[in-house]
PDB file of N, CA and C in Angstrom:
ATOM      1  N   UNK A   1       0.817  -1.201   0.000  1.00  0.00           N
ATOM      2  CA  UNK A   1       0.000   0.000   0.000  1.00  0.00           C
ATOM      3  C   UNK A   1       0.861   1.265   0.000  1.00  0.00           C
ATOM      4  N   UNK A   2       2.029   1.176   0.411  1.00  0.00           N
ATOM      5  CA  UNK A   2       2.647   2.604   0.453  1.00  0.00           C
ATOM      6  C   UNK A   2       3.160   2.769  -1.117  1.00  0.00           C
ATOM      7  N   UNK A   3       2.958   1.946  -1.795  1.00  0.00           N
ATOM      8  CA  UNK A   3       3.589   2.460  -3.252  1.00  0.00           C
ATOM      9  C   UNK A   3       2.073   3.162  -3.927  1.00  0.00           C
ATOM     10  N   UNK A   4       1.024   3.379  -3.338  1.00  0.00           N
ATOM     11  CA  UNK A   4      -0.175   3.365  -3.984  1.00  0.00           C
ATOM     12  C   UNK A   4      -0.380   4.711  -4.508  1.00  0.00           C
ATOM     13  N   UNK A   5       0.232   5.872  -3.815  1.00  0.00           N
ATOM     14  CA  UNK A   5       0.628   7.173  -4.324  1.00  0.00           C
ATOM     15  C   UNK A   5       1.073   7.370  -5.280  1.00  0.00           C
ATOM     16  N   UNK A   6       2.311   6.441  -5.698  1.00  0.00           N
ATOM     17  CA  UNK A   6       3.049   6.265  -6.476  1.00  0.00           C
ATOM     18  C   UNK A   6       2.823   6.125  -8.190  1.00  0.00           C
ATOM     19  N   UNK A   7       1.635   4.486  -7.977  1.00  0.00           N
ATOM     20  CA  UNK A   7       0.829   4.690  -8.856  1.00  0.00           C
ATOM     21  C   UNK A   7      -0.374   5.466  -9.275  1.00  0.00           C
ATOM     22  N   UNK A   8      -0.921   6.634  -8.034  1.00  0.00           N
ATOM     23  CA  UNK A   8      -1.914   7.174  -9.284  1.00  0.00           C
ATOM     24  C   UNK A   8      -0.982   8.497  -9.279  1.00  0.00           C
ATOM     25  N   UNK A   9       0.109   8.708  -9.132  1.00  0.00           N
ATOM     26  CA  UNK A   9       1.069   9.819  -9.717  1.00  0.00           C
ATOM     27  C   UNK A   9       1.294   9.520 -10.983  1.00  0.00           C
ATOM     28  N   UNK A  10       1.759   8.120 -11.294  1.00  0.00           N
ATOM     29  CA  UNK A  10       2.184   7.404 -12.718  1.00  0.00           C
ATOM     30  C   UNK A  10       1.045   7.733 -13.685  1.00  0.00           C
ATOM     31  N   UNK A  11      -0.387   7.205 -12.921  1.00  0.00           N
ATOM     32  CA  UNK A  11      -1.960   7.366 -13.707  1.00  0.00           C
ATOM     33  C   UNK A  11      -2.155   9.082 -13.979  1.00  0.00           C
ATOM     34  N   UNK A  12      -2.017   9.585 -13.293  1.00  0.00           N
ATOM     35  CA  UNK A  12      -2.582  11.017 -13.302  1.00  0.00           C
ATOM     36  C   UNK A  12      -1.708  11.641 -14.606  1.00  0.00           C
ATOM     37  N   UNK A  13       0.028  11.471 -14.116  1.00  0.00           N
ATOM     38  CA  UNK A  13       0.721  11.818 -15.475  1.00  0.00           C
ATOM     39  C   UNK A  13      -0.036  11.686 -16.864  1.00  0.00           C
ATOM     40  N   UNK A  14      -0.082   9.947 -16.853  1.00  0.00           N
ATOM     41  CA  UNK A  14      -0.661   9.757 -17.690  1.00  0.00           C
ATOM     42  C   UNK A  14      -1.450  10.229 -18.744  1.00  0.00           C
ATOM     43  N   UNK A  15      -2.789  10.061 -17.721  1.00  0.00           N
ATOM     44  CA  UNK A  15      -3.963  10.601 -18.164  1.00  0.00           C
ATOM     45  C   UNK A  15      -3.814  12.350 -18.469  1.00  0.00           C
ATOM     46  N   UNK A  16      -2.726  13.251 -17.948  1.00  0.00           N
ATOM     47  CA  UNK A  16      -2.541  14.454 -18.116  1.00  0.00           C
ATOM     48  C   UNK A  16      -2.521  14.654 -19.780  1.00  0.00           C
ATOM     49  N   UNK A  17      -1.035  13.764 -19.898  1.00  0.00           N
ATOM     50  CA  UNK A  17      -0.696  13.723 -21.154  1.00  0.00           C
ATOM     51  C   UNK A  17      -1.466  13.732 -22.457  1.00  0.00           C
ATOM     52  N   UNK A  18      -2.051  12.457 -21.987  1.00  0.00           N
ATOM     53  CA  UNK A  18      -2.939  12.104 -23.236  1.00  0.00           C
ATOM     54  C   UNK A  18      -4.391  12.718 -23.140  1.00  0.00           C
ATOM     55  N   UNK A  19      -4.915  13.331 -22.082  1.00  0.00           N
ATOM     56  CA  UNK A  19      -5.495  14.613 -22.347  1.00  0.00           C
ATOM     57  C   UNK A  19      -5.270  16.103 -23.209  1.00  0.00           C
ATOM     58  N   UNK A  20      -3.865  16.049 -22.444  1.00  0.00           N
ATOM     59  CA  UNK A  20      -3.329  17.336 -23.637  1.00  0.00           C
ATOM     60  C   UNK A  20      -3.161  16.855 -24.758  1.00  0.00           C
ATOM     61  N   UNK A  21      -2.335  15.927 -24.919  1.00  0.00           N
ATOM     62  CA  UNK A  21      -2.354  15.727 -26.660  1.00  0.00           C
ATOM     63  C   UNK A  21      -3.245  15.031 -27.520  1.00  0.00           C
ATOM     64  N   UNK A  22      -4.086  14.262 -26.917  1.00  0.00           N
ATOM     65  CA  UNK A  22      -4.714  13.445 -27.635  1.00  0.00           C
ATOM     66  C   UNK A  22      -4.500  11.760 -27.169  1.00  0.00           C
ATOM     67  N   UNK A  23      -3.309  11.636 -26.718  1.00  0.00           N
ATOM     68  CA  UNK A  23      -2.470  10.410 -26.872  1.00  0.00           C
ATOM     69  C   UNK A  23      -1.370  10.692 -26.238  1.00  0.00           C
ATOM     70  N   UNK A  24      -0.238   9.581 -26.424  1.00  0.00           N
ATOM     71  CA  UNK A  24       1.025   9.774 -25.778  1.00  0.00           C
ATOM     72  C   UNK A  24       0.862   9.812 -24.301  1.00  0.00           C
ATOM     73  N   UNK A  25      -0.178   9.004 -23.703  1.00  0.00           N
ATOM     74  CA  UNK A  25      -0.191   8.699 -21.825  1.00  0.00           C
ATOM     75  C   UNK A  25       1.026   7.604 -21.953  1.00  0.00           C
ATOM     76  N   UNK A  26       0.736   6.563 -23.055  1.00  0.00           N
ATOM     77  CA  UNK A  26       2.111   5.091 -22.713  1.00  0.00           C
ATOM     78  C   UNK A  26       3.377   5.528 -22.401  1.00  0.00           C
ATOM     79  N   UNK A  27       3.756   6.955 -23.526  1.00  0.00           N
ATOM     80  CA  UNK A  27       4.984   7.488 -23.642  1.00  0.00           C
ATOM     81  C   UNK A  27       5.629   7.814 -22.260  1.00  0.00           C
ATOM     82  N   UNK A  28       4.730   8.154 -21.412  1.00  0.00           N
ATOM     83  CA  UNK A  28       4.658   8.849 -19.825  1.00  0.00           C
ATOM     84  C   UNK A  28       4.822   7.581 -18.948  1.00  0.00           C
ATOM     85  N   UNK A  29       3.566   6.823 -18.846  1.00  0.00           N
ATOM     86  CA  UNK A  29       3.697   5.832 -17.983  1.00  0.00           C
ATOM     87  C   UNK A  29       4.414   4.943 -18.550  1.00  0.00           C
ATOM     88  N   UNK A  30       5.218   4.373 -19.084  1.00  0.00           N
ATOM     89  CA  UNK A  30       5.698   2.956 -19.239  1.00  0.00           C
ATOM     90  C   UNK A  30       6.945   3.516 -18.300  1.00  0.00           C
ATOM     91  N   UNK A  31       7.855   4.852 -18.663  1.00  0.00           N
ATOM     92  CA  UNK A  31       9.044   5.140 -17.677  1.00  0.00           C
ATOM     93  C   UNK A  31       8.586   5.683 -16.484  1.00  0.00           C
ATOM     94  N   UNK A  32       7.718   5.795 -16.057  1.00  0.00           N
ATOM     95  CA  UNK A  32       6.954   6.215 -14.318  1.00  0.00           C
ATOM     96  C   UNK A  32       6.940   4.679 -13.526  1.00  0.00           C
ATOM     97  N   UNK A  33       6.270   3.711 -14.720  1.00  0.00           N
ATOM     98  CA  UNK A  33       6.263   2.352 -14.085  1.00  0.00           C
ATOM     99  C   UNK A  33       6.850   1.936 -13.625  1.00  0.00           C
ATOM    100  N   UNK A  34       8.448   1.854 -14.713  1.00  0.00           N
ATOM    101  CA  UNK A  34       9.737   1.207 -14.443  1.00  0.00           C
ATOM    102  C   UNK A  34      10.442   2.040 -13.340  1.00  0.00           C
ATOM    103  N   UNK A  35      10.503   3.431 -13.525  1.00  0.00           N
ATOM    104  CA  UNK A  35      11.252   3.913 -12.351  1.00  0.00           C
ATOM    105  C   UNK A  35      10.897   4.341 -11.140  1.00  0.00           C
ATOM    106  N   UNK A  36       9.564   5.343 -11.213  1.00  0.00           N
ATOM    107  CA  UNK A  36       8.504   5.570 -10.314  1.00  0.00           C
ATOM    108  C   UNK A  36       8.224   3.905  -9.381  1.00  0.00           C
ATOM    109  N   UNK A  37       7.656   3.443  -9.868  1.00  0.00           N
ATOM    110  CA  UNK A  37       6.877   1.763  -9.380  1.00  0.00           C
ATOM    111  C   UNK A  37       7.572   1.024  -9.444  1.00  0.00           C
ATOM    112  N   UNK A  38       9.127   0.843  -9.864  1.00  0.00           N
ATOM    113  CA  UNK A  38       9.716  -0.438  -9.738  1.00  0.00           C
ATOM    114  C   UNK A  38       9.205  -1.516 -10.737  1.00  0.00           C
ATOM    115  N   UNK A  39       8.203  -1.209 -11.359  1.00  0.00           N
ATOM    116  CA  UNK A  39       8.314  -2.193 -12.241  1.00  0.00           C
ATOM    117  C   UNK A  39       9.006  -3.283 -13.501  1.00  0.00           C
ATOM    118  N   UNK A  40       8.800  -4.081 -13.779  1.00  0.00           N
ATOM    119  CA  UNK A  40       9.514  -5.102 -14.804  1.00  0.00           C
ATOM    120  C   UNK A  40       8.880  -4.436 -16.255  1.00  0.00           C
ATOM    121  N   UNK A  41      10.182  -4.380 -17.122  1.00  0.00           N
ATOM    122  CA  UNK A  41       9.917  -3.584 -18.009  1.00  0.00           C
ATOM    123  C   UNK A  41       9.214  -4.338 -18.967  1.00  0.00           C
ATOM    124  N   UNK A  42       8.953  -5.662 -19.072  1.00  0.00           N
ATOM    125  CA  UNK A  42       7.899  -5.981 -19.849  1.00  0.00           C
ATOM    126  C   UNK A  42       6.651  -6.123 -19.396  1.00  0.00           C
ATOM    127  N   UNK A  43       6.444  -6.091 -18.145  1.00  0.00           N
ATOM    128  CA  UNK A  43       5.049  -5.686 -17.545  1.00  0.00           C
ATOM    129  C   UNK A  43       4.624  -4.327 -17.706  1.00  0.00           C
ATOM    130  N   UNK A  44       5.680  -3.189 -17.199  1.00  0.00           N
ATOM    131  CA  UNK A  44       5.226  -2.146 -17.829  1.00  0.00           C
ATOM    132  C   UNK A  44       4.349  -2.021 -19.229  1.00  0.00           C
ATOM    133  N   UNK A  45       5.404  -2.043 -20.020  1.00  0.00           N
ATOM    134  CA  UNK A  45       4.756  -1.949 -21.584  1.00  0.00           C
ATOM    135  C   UNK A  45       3.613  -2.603 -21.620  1.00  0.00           C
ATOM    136  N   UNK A  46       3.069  -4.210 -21.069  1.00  0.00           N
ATOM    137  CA  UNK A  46       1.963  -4.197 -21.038  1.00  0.00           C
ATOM    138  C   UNK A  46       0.910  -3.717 -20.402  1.00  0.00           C
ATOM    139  N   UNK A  47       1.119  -3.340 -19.208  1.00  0.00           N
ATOM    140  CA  UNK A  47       0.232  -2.454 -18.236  1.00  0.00           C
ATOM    141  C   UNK A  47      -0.137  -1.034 -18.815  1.00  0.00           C
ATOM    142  N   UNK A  48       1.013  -0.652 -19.105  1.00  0.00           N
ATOM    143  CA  UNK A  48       0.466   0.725 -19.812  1.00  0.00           C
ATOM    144  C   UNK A  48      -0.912   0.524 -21.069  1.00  0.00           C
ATOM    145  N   UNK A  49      -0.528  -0.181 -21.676  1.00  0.00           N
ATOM    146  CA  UNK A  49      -1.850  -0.227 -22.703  1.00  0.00           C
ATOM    147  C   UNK A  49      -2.818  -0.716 -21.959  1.00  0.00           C
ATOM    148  N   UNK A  50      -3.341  -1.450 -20.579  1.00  0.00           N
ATOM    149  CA  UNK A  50      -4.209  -1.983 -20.177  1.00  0.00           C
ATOM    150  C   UNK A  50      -4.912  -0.573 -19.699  1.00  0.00           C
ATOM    151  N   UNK A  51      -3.810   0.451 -19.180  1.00  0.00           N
ATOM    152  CA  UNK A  51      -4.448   1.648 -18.563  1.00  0.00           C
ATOM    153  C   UNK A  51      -4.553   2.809 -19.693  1.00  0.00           C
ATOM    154  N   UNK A  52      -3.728   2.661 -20.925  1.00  0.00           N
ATOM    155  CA  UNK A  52      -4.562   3.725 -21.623  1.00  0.00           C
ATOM    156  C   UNK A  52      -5.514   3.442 -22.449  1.00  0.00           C
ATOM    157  N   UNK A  53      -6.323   2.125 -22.924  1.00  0.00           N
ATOM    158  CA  UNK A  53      -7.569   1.756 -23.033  1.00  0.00           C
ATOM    159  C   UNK A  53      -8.394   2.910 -22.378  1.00  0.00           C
ATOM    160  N   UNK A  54      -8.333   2.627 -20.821  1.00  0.00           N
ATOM    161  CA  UNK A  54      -9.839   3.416 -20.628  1.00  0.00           C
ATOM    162  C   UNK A  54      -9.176   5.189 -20.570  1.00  0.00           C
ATOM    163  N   UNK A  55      -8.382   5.408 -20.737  1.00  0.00           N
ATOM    164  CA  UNK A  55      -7.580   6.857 -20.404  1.00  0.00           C
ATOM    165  C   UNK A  55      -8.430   7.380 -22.214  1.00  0.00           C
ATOM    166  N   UNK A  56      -7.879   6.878 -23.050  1.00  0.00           N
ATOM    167  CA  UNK A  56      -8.189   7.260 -24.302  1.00  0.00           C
ATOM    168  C   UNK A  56      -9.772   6.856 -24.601  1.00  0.00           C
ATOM    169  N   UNK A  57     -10.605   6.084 -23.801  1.00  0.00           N
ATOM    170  CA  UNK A  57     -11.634   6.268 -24.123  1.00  0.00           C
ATOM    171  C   UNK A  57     -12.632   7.264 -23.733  1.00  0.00           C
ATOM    172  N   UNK A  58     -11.889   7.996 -22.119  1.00  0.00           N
ATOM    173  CA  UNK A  58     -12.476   8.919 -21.917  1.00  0.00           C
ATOM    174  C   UNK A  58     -11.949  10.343 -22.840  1.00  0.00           C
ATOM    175  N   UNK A  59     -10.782  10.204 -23.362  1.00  0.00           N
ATOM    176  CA  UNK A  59     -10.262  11.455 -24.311  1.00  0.00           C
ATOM    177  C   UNK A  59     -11.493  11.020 -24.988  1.00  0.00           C
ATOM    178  N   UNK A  60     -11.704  10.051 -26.341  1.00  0.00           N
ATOM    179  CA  UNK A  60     -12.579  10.612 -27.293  1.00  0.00           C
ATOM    180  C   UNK A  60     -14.180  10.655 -26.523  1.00  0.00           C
ATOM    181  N   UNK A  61     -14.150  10.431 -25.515  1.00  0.00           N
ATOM    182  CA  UNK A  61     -15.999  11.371 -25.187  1.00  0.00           C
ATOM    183  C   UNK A  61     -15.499  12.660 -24.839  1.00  0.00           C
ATOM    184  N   UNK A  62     -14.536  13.543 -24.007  1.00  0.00           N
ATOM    185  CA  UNK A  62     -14.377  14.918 -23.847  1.00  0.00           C
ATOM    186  C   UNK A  62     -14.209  15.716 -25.046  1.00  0.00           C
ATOM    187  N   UNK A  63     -13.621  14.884 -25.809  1.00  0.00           N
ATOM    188  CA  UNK A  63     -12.994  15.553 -27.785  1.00  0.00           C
ATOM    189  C   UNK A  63     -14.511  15.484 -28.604  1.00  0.00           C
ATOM    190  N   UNK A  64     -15.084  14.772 -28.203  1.00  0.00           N
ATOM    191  CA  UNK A  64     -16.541  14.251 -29.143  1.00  0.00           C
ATOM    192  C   UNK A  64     -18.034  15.071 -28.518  1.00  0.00           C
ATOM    193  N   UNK A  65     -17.315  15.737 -27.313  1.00  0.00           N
ATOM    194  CA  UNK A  65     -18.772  16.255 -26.679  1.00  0.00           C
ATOM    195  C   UNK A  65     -18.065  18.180 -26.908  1.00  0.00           C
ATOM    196  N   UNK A  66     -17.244  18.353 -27.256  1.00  0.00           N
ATOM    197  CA  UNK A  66     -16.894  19.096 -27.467  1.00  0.00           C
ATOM    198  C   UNK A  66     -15.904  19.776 -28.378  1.00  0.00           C
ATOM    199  N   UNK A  67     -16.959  19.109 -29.837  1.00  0.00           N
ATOM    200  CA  UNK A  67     -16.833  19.150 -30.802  1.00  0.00           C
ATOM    201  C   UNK A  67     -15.397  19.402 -31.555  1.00  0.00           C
ATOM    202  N   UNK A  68     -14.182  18.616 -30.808  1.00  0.00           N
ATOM    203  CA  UNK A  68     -13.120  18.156 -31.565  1.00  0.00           C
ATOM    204  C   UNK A  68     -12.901  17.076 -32.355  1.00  0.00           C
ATOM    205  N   UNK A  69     -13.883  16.549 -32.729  1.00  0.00           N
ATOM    206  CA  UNK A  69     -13.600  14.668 -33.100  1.00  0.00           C
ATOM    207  C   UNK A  69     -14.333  14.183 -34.744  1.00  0.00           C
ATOM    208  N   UNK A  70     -13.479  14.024 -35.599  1.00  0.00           N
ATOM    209  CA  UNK A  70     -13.829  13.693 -36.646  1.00  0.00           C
ATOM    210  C   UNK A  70     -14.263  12.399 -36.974  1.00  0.00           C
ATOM    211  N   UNK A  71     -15.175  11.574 -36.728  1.00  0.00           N
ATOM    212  CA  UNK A  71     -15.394  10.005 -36.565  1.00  0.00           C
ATOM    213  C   UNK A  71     -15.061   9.364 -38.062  1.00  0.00           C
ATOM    214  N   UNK A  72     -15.887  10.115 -38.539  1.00  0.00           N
ATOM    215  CA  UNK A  72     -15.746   9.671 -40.081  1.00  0.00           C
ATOM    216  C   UNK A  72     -14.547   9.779 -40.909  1.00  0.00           C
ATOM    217  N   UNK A  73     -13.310  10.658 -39.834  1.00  0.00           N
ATOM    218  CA  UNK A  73     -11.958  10.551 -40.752  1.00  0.00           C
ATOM    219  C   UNK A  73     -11.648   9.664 -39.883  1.00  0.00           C
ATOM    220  N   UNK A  74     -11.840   9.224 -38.705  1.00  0.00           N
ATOM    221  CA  UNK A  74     -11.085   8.248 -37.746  1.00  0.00           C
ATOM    222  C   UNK A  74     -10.808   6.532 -37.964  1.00  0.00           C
ATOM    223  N   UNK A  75     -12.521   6.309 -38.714  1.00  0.00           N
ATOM    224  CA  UNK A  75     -12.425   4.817 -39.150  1.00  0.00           C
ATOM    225  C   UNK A  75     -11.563   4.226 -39.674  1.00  0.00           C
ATOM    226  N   UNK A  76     -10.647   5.240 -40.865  1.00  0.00           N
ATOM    227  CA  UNK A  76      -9.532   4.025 -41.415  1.00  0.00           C
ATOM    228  C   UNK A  76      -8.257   3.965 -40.496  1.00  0.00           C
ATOM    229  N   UNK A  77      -8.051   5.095 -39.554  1.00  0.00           N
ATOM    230  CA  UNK A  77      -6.774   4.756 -38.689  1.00  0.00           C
ATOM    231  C   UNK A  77      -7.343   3.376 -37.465  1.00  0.00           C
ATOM    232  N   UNK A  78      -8.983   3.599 -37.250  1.00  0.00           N
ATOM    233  CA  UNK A  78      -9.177   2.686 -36.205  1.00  0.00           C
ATOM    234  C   UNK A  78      -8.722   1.189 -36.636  1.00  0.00           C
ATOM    235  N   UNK A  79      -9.449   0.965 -38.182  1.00  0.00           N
ATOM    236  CA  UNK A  79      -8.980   0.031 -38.652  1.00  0.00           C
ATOM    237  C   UNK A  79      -8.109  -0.684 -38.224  1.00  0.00           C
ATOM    238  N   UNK A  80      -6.530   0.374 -39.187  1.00  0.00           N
ATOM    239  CA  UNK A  80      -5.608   0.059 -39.269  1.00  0.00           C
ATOM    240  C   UNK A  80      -4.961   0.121 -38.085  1.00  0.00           C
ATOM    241  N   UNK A  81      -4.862   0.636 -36.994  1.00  0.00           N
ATOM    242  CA  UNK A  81      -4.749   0.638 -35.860  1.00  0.00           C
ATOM    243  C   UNK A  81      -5.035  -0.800 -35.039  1.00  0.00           C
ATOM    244  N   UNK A  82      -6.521  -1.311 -35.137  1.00  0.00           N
ATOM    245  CA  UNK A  82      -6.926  -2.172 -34.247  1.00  0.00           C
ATOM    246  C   UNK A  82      -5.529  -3.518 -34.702  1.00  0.00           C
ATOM    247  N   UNK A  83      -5.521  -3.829 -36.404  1.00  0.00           N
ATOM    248  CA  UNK A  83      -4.967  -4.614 -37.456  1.00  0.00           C
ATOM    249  C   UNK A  83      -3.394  -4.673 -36.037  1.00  0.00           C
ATOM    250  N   UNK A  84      -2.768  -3.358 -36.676  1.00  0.00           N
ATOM    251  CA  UNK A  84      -1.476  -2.849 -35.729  1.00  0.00           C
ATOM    252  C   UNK A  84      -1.756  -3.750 -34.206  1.00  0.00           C
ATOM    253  N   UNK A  85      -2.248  -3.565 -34.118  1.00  0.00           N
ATOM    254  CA  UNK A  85      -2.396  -3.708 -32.154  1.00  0.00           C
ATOM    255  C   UNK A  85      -2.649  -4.607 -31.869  1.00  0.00           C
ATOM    256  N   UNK A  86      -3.252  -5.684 -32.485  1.00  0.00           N
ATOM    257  CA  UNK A  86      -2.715  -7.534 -32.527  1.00  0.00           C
ATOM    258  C   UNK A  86      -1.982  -7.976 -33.014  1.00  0.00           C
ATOM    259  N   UNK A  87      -1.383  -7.460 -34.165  1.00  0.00           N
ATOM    260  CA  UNK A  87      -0.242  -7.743 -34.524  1.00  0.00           C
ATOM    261  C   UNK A  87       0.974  -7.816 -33.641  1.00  0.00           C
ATOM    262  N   UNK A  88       1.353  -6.248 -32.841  1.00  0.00           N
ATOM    263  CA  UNK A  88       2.109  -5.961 -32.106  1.00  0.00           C
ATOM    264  C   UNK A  88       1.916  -6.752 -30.620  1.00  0.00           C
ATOM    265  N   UNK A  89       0.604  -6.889 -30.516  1.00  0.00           N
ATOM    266  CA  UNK A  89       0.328  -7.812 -29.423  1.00  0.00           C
ATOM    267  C   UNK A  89       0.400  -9.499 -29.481  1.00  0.00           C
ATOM    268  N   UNK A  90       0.355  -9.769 -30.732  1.00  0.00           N
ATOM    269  CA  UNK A  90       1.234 -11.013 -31.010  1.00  0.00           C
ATOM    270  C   UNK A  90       2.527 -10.966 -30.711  1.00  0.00           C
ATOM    271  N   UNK A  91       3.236 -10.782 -31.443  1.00  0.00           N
ATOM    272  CA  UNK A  91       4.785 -10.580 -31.153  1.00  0.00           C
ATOM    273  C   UNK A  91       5.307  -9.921 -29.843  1.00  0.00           C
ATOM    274  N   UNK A  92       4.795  -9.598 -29.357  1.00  0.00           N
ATOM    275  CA  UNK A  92       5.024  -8.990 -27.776  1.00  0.00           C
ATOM    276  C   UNK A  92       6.388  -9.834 -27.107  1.00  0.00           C
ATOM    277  N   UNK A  93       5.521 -10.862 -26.957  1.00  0.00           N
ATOM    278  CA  UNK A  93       6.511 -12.206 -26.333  1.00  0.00           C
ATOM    279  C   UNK A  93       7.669 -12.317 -26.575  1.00  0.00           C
ATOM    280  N   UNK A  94       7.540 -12.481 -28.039  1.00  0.00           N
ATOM    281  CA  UNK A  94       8.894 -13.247 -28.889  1.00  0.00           C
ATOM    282  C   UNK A  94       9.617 -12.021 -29.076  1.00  0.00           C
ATOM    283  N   UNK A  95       9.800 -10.735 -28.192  1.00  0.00           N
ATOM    284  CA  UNK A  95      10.642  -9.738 -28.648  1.00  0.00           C
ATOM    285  C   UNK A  95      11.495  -9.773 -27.395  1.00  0.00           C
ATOM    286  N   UNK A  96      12.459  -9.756 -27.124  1.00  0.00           N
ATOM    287  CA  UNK A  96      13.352  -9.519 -26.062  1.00  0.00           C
ATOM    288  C   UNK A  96      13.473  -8.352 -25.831  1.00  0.00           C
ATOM    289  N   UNK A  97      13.124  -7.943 -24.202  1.00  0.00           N
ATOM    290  CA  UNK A  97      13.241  -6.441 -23.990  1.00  0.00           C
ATOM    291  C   UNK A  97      14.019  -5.571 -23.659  1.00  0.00           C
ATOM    292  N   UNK A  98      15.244  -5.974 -24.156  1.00  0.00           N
ATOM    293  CA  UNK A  98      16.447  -5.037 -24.645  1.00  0.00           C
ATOM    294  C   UNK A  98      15.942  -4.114 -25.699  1.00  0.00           C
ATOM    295  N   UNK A  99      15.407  -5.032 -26.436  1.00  0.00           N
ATOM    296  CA  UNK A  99      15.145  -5.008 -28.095  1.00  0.00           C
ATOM    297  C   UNK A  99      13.588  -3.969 -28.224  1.00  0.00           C
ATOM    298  N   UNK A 100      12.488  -4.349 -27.187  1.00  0.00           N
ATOM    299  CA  UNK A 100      11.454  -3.312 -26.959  1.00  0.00           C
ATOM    300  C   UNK A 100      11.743  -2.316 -26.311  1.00  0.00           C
ATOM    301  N   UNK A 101      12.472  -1.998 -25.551  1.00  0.00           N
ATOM    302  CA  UNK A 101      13.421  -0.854 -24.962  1.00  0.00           C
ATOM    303  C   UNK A 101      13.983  -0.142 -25.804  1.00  0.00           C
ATOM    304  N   UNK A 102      14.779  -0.693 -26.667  1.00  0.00           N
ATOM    305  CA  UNK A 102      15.557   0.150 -27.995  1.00  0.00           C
ATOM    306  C   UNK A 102      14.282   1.229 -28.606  1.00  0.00           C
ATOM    307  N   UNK A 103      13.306  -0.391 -29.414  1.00  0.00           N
ATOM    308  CA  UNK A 103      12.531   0.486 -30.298  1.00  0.00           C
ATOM    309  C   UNK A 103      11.905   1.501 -29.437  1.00  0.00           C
ATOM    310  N   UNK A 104      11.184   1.548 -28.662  1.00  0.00           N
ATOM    311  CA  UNK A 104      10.570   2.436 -27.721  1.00  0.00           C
ATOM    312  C   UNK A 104      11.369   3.604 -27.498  1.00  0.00           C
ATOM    313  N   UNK A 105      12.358   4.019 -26.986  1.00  0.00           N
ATOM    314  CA  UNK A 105      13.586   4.900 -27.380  1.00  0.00           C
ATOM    315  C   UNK A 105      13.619   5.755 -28.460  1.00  0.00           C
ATOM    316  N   UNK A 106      13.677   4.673 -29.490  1.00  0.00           N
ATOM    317  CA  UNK A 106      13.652   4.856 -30.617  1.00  0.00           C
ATOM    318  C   UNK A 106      12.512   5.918 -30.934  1.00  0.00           C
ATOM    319  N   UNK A 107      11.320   5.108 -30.959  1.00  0.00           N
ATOM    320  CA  UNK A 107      10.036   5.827 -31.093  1.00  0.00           C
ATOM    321  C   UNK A 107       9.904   7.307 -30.500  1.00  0.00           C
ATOM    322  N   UNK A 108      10.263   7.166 -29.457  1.00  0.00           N
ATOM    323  CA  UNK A 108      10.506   8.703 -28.341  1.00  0.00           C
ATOM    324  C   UNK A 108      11.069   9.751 -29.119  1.00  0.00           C
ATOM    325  N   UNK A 109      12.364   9.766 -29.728  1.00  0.00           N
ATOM    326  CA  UNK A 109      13.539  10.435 -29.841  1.00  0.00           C
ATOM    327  C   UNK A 109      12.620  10.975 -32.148  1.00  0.00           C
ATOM    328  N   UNK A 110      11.964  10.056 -31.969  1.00  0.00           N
ATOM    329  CA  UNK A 110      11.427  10.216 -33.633  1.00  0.00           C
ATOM    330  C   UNK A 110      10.245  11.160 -33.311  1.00  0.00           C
ATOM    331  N   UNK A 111       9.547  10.969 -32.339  1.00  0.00           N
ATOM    332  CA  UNK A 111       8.079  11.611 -32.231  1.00  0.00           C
ATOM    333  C   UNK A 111       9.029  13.187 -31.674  1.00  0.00           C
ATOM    334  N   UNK A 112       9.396  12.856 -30.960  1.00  0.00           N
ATOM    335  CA  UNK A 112      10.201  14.157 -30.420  1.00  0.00           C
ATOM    336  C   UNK A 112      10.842  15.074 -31.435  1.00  0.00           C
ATOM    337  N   UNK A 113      11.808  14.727 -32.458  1.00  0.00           N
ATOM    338  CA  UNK A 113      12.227  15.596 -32.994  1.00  0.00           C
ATOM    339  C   UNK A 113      11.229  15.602 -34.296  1.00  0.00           C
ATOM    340  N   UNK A 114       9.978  14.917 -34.847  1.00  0.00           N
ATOM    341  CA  UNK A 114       9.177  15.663 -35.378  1.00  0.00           C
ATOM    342  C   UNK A 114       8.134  17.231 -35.004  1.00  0.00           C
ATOM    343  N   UNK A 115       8.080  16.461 -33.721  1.00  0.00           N
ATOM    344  CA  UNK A 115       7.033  17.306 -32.767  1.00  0.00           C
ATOM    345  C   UNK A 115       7.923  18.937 -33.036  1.00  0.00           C
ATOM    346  N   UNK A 116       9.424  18.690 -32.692  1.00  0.00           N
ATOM    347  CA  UNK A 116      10.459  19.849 -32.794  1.00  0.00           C
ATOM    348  C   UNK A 116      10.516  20.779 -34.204  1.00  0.00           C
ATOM    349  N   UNK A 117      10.259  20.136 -35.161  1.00  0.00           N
ATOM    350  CA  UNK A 117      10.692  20.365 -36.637  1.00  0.00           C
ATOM    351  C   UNK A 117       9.363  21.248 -37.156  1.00  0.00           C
TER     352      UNK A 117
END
């Protein structure tokens, strides 16, 4: 119980994030997990998507009730998205997490210096 602060500091980040942007709570919590919470870095990565499920489902009702939300341009990313996200959730396992650590990094340092540009 005394780490319990801990985690809704990790959640709140979170949910901050991907309030402001749209997205990008995982980007936040997966390194709050591991360093904040002590967590195992392949539990992280999966925990985080278990908690931004409902984080991003409350983004699109605040974006959708207040008329930010394009549904009808959204369907082909949901699509292709959902396609993405079993895929990636297949292979989960069979990736060694040196190797999901890298890409993740990776991913960070790409979204970042677009976001910059």
């Amino acid at each position: 119980m005394k780490k319990w602060w801990r985690y809704m500091l990790a959640g709140g980040l979170a949910g901050v994030a991907n309030g402001l942007f749209g997205g990008g709570g995982g980007s936040v919590l997966v390194p709050l997990l591991v360093g904040l919470c002590a967590m195992e870095r392949r539990r992280a990565f999966a925990t985080s998507v278990a908690v931004i499920l409902p984080l991003c489902a409350l983004s699109v009702v605040v974006y959708l009730l207040r008329g930010g939300l394009d549904l009808r341009a959204a369907w082909p990313y949901l699509a292709g998205g959902t396609v993405g996200g079993w895929l990636g959730g297949r292979l989960f396992r069979g990736v060694r997490v040196d190797w999901l650590r890298r890409g993740f990094g990776l991913l960070l340092i790409f979204g970042g210096v677009r976001c910059l540009m």
